[in-house]
C-alpha atoms as a PDB file:
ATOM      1  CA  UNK A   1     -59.093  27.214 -33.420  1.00  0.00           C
ATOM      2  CA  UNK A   2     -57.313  24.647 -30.865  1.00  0.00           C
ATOM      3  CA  UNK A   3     -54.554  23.184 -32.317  1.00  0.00           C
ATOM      4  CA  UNK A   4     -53.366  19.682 -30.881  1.00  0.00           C
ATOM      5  CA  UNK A   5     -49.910  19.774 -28.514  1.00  0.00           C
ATOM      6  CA  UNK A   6     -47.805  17.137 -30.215  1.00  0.00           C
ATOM      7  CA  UNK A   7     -45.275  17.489 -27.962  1.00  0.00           C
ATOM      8  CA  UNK A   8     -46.662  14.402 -25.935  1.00  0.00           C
ATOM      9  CA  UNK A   9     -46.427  12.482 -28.653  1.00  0.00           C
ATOM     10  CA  UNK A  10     -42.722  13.995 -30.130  1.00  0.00           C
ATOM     11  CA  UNK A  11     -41.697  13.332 -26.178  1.00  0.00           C
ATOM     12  CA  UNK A  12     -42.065   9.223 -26.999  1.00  0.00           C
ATOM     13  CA  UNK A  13     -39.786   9.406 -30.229  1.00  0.00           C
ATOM     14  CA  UNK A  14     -37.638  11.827 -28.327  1.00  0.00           C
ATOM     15  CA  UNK A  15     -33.906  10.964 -26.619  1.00  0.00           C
ATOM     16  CA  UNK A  16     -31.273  13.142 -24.671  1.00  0.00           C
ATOM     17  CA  UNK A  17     -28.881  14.746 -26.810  1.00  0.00           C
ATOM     18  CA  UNK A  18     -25.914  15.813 -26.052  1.00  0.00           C
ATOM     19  CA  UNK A  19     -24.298  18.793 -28.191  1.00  0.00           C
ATOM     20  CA  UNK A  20     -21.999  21.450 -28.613  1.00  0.00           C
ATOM     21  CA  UNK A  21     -22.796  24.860 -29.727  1.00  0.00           C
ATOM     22  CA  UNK A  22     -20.098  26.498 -31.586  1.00  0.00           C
ATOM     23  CA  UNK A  23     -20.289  29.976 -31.494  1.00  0.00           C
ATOM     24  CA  UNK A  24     -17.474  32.499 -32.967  1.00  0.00           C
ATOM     25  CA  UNK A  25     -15.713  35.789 -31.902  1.00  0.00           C
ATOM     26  CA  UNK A  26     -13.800  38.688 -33.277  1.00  0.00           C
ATOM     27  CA  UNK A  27     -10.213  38.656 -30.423  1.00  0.00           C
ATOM     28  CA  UNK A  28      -7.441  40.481 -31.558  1.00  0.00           C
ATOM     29  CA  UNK A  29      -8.223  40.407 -34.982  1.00  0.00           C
ATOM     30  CA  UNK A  30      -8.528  36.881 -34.720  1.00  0.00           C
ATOM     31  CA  UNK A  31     -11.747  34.572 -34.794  1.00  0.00           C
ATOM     32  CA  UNK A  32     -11.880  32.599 -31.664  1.00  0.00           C
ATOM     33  CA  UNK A  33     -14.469  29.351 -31.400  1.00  0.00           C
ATOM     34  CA  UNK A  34     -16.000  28.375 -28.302  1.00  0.00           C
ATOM     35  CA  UNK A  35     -17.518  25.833 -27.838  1.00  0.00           C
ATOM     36  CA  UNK A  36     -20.452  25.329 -25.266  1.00  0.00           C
ATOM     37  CA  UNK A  37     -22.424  21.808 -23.675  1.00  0.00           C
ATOM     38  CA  UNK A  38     -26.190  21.833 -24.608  1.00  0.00           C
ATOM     39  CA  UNK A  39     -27.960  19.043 -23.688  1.00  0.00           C
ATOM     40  CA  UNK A  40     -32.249  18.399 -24.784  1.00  0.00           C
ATOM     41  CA  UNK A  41     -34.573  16.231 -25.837  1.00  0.00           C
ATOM     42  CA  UNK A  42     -35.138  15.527 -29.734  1.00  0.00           C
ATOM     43  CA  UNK A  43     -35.015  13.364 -32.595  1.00  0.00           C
ATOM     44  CA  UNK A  44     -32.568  13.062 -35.819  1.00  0.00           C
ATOM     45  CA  UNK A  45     -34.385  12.236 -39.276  1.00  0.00           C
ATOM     46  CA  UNK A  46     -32.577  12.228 -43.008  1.00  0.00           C
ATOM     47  CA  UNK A  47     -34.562  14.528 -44.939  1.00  0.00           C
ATOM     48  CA  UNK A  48     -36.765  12.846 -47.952  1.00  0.00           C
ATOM     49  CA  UNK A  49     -36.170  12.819 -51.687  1.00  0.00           C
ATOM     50  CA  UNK A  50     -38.798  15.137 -51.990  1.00  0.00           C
ATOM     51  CA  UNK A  51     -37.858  16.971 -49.497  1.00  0.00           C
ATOM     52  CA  UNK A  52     -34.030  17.617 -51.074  1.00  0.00           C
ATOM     53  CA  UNK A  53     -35.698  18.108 -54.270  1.00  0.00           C
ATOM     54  CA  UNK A  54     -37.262  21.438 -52.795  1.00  0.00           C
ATOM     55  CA  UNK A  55     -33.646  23.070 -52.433  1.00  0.00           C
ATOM     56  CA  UNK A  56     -31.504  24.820 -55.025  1.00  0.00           C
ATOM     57  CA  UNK A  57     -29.897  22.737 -57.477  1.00  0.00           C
ATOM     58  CA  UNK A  58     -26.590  23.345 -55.810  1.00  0.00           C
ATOM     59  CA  UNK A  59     -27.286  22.297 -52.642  1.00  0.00           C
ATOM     60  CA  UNK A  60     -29.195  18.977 -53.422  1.00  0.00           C
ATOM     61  CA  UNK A  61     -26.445  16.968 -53.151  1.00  0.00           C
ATOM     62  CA  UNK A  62     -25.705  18.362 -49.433  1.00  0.00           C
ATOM     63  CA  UNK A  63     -26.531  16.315 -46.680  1.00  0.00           C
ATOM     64  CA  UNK A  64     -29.479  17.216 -45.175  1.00  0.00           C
ATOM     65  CA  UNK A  65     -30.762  16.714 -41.597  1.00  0.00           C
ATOM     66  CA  UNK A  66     -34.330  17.714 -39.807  1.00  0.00           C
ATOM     67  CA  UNK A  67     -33.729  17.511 -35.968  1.00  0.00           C
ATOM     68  CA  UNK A  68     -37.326  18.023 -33.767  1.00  0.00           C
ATOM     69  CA  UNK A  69     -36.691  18.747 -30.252  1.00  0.00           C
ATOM     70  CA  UNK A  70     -37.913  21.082 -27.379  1.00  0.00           C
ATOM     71  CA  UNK A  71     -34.506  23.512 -27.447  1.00  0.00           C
ATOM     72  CA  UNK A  72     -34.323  26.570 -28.666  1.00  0.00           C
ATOM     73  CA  UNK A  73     -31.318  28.211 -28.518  1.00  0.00           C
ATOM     74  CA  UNK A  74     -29.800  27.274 -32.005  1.00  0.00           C
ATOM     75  CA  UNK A  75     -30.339  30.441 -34.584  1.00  0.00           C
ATOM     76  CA  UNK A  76     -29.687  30.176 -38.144  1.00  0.00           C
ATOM     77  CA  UNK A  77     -25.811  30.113 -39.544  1.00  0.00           C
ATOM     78  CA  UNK A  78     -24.996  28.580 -36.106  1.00  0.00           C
ATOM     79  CA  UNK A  79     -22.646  25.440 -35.809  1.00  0.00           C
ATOM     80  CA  UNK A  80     -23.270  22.769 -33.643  1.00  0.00           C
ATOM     81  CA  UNK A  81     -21.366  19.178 -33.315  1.00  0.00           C
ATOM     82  CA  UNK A  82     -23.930  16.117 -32.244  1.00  0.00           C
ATOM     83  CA  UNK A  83     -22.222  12.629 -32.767  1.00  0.00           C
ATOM     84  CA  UNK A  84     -19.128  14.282 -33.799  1.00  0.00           C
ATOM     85  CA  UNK A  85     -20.386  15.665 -37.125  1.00  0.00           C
ATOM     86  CA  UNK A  86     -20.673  19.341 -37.668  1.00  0.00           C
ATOM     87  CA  UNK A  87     -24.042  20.382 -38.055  1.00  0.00           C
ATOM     88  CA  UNK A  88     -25.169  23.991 -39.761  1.00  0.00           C
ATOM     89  CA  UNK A  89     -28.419  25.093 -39.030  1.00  0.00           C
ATOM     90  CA  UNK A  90     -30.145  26.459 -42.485  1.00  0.00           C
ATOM     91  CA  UNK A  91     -33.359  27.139 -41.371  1.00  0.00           C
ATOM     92  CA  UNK A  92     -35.732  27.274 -38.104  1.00  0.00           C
ATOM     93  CA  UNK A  93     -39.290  26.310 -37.680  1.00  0.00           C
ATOM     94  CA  UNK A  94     -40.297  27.483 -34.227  1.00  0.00           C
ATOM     95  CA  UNK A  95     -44.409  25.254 -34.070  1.00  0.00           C
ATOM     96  CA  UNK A  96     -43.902  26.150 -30.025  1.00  0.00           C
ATOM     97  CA  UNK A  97     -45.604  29.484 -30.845  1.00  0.00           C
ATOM     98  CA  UNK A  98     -48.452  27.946 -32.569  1.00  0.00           C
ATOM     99  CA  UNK A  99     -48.914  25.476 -29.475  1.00  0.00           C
ATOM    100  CA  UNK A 100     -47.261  21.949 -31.560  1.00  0.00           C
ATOM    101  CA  UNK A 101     -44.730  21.968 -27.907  1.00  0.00           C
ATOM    102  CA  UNK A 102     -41.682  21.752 -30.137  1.00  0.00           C
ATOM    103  CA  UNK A 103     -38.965  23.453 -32.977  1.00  0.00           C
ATOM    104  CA  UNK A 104     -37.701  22.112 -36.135  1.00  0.00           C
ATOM    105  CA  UNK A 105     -34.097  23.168 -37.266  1.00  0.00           C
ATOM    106  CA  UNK A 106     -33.015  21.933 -41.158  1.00  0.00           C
ATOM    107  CA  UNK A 107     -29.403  21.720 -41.007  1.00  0.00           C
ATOM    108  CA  UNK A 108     -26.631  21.144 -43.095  1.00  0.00           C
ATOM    109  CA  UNK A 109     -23.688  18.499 -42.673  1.00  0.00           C
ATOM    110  CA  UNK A 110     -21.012  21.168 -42.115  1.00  0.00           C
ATOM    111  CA  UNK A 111     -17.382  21.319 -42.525  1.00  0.00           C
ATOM    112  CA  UNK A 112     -14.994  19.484 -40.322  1.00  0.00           C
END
């Protein structure tokens, strides 16, 4: 079955992003952060009611983030800052490998 490539379409909603993925390492005994420029294409959108009211009780009241965007690179439990807030990435929908021409991340606002 051919599946549309919404990625034309995600490409008009789109804007450049800048970012910075945090990643973490074991020196000394000591954990070191790093962080490193990424820069794509994608778009920030508040999660729904209905969409929050999916989670765990616990983490309802979390604030909640979908980004869409053509980069890849984020895995889940990584930290990355866009706009100066600390984002968490919970989960990762990859639709590039059914043909959509895009990822989904749900993150987290993170700690500061």
């Amino acid at each position: 079955m051919n599946r549309p490539n919404v990625a034309d379409v995600l490409q008009g909603w789109m804007q450049k992003l800048n970012a910075k993925k945090i990643t973490a390492e074991i020196i000394n005994g000591d954990a070191v952060e790093a962080e490193t420029p990424v820069t794509f294409n994608g778009m920030v959108q508040v999660q729904s009611p209905y969409q929050i009211s999916l989670h765990q009780e616990g983490e309802r009241s979390w604030n909640w983030t979908d980004i869409y965007c053509d980069y890849a690179d984020f895995d889940l439990d990584d930290v990355f800052i866009l706009n100066g807030k600390n984002y968490r990435v919970m989960k990762k929908d990859n639709w590039e490998e059914f043909g959509y021409g895009y990822y989904k991340y749900e993150c987290v606002r993170d700690y500061e």
